[in-house]
Every structure is written in C-alpha cells, then in structure tokens.
Protein backbone atom coordinates (compact mmCIF):
# COMPACT_ATOMS: atom_id res chain seq x y z
CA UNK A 1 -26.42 12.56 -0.90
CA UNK A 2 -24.00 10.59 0.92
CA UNK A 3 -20.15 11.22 0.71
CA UNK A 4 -19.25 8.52 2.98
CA UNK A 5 -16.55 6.02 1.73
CA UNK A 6 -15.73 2.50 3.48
CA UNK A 7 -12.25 2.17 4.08
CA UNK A 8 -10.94 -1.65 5.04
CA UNK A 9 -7.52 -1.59 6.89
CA UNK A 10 -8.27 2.39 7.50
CA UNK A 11 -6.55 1.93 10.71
CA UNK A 12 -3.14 1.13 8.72
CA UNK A 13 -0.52 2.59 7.87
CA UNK A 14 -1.33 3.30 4.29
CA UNK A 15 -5.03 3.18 5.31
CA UNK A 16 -4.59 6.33 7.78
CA UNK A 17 -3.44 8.44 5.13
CA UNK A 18 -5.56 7.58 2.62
CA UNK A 19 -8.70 8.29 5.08
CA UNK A 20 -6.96 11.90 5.48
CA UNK A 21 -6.59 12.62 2.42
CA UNK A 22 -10.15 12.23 1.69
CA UNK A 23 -11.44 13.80 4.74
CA UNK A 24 -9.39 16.92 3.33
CA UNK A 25 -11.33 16.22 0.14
CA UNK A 26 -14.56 16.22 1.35
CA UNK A 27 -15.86 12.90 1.88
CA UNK A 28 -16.12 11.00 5.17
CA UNK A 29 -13.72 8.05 5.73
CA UNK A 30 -15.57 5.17 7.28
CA UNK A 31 -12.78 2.93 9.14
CA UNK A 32 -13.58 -0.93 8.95
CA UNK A 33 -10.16 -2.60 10.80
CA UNK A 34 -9.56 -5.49 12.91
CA UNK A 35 -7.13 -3.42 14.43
CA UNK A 36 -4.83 -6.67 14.60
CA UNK A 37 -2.56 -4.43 12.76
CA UNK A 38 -3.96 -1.08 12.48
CA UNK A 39 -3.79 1.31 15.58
CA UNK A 40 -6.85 2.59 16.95
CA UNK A 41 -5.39 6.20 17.32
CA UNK A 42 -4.80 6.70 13.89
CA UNK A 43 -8.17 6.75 13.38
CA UNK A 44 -8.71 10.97 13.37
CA UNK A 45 -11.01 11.87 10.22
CA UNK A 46 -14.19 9.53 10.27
CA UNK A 47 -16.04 6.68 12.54
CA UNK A 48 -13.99 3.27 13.30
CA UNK A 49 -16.07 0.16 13.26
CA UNK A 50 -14.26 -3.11 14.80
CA UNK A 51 -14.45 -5.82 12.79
CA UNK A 52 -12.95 -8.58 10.65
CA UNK A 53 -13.22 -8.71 6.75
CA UNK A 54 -14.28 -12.27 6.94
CA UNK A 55 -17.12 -10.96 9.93
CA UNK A 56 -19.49 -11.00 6.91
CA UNK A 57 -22.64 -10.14 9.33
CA UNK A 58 -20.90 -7.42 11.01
CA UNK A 59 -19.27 -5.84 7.64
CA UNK A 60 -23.00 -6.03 5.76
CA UNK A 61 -24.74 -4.08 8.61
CA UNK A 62 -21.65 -1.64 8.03
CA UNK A 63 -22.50 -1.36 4.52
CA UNK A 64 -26.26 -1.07 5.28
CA UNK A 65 -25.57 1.52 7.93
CA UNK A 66 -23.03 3.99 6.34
CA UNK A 67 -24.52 3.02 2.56
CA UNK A 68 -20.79 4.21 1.29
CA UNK A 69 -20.21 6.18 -2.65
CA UNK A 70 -16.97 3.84 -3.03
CA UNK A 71 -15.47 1.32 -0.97
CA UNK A 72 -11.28 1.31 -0.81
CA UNK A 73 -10.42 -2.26 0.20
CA UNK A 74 -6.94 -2.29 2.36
CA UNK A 75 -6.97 -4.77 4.38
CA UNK A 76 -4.95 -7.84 4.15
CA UNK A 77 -1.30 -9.19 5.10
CA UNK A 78 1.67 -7.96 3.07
CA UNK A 79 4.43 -9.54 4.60
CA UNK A 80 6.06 -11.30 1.26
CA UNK A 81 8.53 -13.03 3.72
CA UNK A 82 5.58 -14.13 5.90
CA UNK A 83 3.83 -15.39 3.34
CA UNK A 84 6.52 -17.53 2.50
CA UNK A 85 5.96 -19.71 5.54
CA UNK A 86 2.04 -19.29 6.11
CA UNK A 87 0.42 -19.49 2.52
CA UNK A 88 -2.91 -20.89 4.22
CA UNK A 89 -3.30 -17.59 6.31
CA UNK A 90 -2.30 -15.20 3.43
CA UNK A 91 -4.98 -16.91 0.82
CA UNK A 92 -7.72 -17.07 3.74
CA UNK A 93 -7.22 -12.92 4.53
CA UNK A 94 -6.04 -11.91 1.45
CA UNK A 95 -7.85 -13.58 -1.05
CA UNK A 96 -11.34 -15.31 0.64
CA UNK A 97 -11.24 -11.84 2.28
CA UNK A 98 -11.28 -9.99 -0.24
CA UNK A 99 -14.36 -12.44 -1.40
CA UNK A 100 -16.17 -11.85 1.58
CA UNK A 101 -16.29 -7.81 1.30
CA UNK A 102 -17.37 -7.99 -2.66
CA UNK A 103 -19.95 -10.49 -1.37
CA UNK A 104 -21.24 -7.60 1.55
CA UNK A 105 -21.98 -5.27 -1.12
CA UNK A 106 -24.99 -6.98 -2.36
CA UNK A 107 -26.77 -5.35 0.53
CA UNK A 108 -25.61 -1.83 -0.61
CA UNK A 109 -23.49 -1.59 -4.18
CA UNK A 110 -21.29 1.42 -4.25
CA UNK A 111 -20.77 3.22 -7.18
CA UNK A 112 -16.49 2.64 -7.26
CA UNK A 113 -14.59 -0.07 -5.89
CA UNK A 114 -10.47 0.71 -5.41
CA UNK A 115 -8.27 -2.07 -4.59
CA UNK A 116 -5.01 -1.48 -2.52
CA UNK A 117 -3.05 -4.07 -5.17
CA UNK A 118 0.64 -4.49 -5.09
CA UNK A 119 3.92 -4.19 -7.92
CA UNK A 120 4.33 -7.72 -6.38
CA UNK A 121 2.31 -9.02 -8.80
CA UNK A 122 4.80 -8.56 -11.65
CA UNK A 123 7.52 -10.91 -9.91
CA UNK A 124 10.73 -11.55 -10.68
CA UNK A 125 10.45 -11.97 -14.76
CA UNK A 126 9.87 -8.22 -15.68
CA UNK A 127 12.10 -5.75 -16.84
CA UNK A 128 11.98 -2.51 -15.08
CA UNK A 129 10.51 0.01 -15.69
CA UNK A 130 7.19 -1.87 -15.10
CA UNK A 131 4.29 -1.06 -17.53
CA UNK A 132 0.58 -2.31 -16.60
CA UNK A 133 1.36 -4.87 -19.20
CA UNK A 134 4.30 -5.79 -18.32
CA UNK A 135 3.92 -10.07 -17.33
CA UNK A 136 2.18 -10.98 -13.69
CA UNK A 137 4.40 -13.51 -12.21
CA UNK A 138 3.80 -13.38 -9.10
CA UNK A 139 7.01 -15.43 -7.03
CA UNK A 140 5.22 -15.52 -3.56
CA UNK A 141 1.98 -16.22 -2.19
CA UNK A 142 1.36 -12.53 -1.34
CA UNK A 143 1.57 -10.67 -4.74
CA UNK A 144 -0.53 -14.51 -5.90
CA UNK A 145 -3.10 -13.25 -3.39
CA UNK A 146 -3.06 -10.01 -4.91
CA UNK A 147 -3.12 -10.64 -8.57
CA UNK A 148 -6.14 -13.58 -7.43
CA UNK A 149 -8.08 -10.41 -6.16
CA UNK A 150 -7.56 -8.57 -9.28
CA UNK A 151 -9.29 -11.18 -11.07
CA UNK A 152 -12.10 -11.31 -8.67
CA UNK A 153 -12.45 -8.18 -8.10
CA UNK A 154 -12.94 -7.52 -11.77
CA UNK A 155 -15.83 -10.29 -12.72
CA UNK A 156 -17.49 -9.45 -9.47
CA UNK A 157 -17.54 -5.38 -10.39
CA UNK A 158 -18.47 -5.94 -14.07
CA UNK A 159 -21.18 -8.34 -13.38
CA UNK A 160 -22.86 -5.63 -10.80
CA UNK A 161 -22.30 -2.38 -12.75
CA UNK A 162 -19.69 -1.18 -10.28
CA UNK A 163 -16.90 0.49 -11.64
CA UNK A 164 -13.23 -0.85 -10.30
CA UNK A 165 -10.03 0.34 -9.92
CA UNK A 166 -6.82 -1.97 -8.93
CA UNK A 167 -4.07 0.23 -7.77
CA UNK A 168 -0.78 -1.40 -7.82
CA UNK A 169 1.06 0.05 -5.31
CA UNK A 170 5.17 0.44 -5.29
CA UNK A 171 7.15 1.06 -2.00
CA UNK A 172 4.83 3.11 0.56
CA UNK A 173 7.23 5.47 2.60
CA UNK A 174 7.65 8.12 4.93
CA UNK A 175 5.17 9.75 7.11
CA UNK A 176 2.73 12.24 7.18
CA UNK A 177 3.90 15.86 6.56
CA UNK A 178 1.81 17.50 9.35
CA UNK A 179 3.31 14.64 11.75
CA UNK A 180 -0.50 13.57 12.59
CA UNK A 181 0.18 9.78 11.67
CA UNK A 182 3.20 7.33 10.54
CA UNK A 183 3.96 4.23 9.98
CA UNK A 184 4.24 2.27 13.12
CA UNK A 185 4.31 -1.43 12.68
CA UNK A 186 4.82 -4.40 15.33
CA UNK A 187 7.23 -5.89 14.42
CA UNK A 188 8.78 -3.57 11.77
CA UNK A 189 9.76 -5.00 8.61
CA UNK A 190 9.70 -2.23 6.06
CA UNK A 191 13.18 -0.64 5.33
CA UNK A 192 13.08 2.78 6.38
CA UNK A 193 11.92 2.41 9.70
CA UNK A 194 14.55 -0.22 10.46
CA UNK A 195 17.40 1.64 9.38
CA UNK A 196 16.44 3.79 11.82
CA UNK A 197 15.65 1.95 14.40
CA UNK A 198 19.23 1.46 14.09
CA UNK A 199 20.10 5.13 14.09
CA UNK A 200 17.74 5.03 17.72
CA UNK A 201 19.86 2.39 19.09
CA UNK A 202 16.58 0.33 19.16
CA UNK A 203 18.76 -2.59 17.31
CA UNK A 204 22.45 -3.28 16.97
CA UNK A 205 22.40 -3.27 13.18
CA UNK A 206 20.76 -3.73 10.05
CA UNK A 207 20.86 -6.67 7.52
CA UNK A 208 21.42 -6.56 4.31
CA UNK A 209 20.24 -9.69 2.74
CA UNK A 210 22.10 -9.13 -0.81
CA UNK A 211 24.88 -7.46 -2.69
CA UNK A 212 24.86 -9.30 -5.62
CA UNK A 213 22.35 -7.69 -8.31
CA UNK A 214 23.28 -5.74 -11.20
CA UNK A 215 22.60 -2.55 -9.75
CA UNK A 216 24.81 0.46 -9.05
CA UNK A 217 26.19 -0.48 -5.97
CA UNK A 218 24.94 -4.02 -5.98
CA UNK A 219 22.46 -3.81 -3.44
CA UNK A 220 18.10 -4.42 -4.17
CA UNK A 221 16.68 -1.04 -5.76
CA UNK A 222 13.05 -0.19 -5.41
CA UNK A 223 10.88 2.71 -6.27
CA UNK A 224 9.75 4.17 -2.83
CA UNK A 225 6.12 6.59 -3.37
CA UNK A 226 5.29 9.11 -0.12
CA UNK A 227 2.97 7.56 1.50
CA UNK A 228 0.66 11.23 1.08
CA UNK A 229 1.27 10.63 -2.54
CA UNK A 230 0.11 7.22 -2.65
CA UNK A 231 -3.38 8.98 -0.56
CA UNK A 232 -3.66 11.38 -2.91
CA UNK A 233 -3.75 8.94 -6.14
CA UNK A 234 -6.63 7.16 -4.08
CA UNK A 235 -8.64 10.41 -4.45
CA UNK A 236 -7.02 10.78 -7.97
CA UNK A 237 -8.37 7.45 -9.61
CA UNK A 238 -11.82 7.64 -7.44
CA UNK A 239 -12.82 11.24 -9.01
CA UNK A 240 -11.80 9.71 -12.56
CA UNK A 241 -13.89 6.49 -11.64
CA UNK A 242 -16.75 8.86 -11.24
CA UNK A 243 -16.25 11.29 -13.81
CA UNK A 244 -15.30 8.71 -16.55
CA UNK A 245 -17.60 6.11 -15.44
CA UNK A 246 -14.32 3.80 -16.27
CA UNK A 247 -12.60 1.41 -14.60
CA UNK A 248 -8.65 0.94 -14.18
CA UNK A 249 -5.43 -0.57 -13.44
CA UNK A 250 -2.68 1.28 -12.75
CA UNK A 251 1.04 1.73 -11.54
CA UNK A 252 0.85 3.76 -7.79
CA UNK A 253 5.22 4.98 -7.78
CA UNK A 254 7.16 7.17 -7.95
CA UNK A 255 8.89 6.23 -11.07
CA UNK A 256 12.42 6.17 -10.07
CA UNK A 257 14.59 3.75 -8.06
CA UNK A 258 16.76 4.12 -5.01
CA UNK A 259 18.92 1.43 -3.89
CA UNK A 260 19.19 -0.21 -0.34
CA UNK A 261 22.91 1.63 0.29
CA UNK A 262 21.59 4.55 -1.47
CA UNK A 263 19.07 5.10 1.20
CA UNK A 264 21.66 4.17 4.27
CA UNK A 265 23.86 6.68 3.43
CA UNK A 266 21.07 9.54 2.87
CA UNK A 267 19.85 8.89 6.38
CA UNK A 268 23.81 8.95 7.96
CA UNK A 269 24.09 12.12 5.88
CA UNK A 270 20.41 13.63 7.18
CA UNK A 271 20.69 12.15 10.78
CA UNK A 272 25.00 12.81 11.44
CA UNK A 273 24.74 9.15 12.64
CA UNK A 274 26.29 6.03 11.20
CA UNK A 275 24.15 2.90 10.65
CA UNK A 276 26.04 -0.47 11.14
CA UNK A 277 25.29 -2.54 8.21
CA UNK A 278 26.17 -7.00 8.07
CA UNK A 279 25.65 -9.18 5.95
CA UNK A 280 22.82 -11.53 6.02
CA UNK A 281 21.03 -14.67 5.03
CA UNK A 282 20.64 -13.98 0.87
CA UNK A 283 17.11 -14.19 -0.59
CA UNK A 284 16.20 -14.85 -3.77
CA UNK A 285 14.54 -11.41 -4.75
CA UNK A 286 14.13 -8.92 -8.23
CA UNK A 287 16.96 -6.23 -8.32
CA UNK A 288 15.08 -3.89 -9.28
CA UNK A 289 11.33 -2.56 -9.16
CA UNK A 290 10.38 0.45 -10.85
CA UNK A 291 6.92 1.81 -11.61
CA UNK A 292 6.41 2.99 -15.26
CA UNK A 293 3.84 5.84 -13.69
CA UNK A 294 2.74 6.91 -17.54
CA UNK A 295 -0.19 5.33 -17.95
CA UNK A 296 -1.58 6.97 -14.27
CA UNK A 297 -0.52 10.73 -15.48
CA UNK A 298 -1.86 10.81 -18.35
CA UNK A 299 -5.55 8.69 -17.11
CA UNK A 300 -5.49 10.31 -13.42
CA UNK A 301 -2.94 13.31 -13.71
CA UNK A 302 -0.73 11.14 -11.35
CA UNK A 303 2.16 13.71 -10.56
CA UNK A 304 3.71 12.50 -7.06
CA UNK A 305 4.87 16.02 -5.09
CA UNK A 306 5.98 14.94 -1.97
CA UNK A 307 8.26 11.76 -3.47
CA UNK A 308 11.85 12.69 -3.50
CA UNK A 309 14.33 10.66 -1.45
CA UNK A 310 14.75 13.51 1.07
CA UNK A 311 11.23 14.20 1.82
CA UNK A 312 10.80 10.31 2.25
CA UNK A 313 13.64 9.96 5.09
CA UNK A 314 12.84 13.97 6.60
CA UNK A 315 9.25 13.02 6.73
CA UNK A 316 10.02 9.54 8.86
CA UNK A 317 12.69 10.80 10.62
CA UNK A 318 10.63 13.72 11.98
CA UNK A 319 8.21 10.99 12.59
CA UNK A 320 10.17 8.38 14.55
CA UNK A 321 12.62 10.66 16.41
C-alpha cells in the first residue's frame, strides 16, 4: 500500500516542515510547488514536482502518478497586506486554486484532505481567546480566500466520501530544531525574521505600525505556534482523519499571546543587541489573536512542545545568524 502524501506549497516555509515531519513518520512527502515562493533546497524528504496549482494537466498526472493516501494543500499567498492591494491575484491562487486541486482528485481520490487554513478568518469582531465557533469575519481578502476554501473544500469532500480537515493556523514561527530548514522569505514580512534582520544590520530599523490597542504594553499581540509544532499537528489530525474516519476544523496555536515589544525585548535580551524600533504608518488591525487550542487536545491530543517564546526566537536565531 502506498504511504505517499501530496504536499502543495511543500517547498515553503511551513510546507518544508510539515513534509519532515511526515517523512520522520513514515510516509513519503510528495512536493507539488511552483517554487515562486518555495526554495528548491528545502526540498530533503520526498520527490519535488514543478508545477502550478492552477497547471490542472500537470497536477492530475501527479495525482495519477504518486496515487497519494491524503493530500495537504499549502499553497497559496498569505500576504494580508498584499492582498489588500491585489484582491484579483489572491482569489485567482487562493481560492480558484484551491478549486483546481479538489477538481485533480477525480483522477485519484485520497482518503484525507488537510487544508493549511488561517486564524484570519475570524477577523477583527472576535474576542480572544478564539473558539472554532467563534464568528468568521474575515477583514481582508486573504483570510476571505481562506474561509471561501473552507466552504469548498467541505461540499467538494462530502460529496466524494473524502474525509477533510481545515486547520486554522495561528502565527507560524521559528525554525527547525535540527537547523535543516527555516523560514527564508523574499521579501520578508513576517515579524521575527525582521526584527532580526535588524539585529544583522540587514535594515536600519524596524516599524512598528501601532501602539494603541488595549494590550499590556499597547502594542498588536498574537499567538506565535513553532513552526515543528504546527508539522506535527499535520500528522496529528491526519492519523485521527484515518482512525476516526471524521472530519475537522480546528485551532493550529499555541494558546497564549506575546506582544510585538514583548518579543523585541526577548531577542535584545537573547542576542545582547539592541533593535531600533520607529514609529510607522498605523493599520487598522485586531489587538489581539489567540487560539483557544481545546477543542484540538482533546480531538487530536494537540499538546505544542517546542512553543515557548524562547525556543521560538533560539530556534530562528540559530537559524538566521
């Protein structure tokens, strides 16, 4: 029997890890991945096949080649910025993407289908901490795309006897603990590794967009999951997929916030560096996003171990410097 799984966007960041993590479990990662932004070397555990999402020719005979157990869909844009200013690009790869690769598995139907989904989709509206019920509001066209894909995903699955699973993912950080793979994005737009860019004198300074919500110290706080945590709940919900014959939605964090300041002064404190902080252009953002991460330990046994704020920043530090 096959133990291959297709993984889109398995040249990724997150995508990398997760194709690790189930090489170390067993099964064979299949990479599918433009490589637009993945990286071709952080493709260790499995085959890479180049290709588009919306390539529906080329992603069909991958299907019908490989004939995967599961497919873990990651590819897509997640820049909620981005998004902003290019909603036609977003809802083309994002959403009629994510179309296109339920559409390819006519030729081949898996048995599980996990979807790399997104705490965007809750907005701005919801209280933290965030429940699986808590209201989908979605304030940009990225977490729109996301909760759009949900939907589809869902009718598409239940109408083909495929079992689903949308994992809403909080703040993916850090780096792998064997130092194999990191994250290593062009540009860079995620928090960590701009901060210390900073500390690398790769920029002057970093830019703090608000100071103004009703958090400890005023500045954004976010729940921020190790990105080998957020792997390992891939593996998690997939074995209960199979062993419960069940689909699911659940909450991918760590279950606690850190805010923005929190986090600069850690890394000045880990690093013996300072990290010259300005003010910028304000954006109209939640204060806080925290994952409610009951529902996945009690369904999954979700029980992140490598998510404390110190592992985060050790892990990228080790991994950028």
């Amino acid at each position: 029997m096959t133990n291959r799984v297709l993984v889109t966007g398995g040249a990724g960041y997150i995508g990398s890890h997760i194709c690790k993590a189930l090489a170390l479990a067993g099964y064979t990662p299949v990479t599918y991945d433009s490589l637009e932004i993945g990286n071709r070397s952080a493709v260790k555990w499995g085959p890479l096949v180049e290709g588009n999402i919306l390539d529906k020719s080329l992603l069909s005979e991958t299907i019908k080649m490989f004939r995967p157990i599961a497919v873990f869909h990651l590819a897509s844009y997640s820049n909620m910025r981005e998004s902003l200013s290019q909603k036609d690009l977003y809802y083309k790869n994002n959403l009629v993407g994510t179309a296109s690769v339920l559409e390819c598995l006519t030729s081949a139907p898996p048995r599980c289908f996990l979807f790399s989904s997104s705490a965007s989709v809750y907005g701005a509206g919801s209280n933290s901490p965030l429940k699986e019920n808590s209201p989908v509001v979605p304030g940009h066209p990225y977490g729109h795309t996301k909760l759009l894909s949900e939907y589809m995903i869902e009718g598409f699955c239940k109408q083909r006897g495929i079992h689903y699973g949308n994992l809403r993912y909080f703040n993916a950080a850090g780096a792998d603990p064997d130092g194999e793979i990191g994250e290593a994005h062009d540009p860079e737009t995620h928090l960590i590794p701009l901060l210390i860019q900073v500390l690398k004198n790769e920029k002057a300074e970093f830019s703090l967009l608000n100071r103004s919500h009703k958090t400890a110290d005023g500045t954004a706080e976010r729940d921020f999951i190790h990105v080998s945590d957020l792997a390992e709940g891939h593996i998690l919900a997939f074995r209960f997929m199979e062993s419960e014959k069940k689909n699911l939605t659940i909450n991918l964090g760590s279950g606690k916030g850190h805010t923005i300041l929190e986090i600069v002064k850690r890394l000045e404190e880990l690093s013996g560096k300072k990290i010259r902080v300005v003010s910028g252009q304000p954006t109209d953002e939640p204060g806080s996003l925290i994952a409610d991460i009951t529902s996945g330990s009690s369904l999954i046994g979700w029980n992140p171990k490598h998510s404390t704020l110190d592992t985060i920043l050790q892990t990228a530090l080790h991994w950028h410097l």
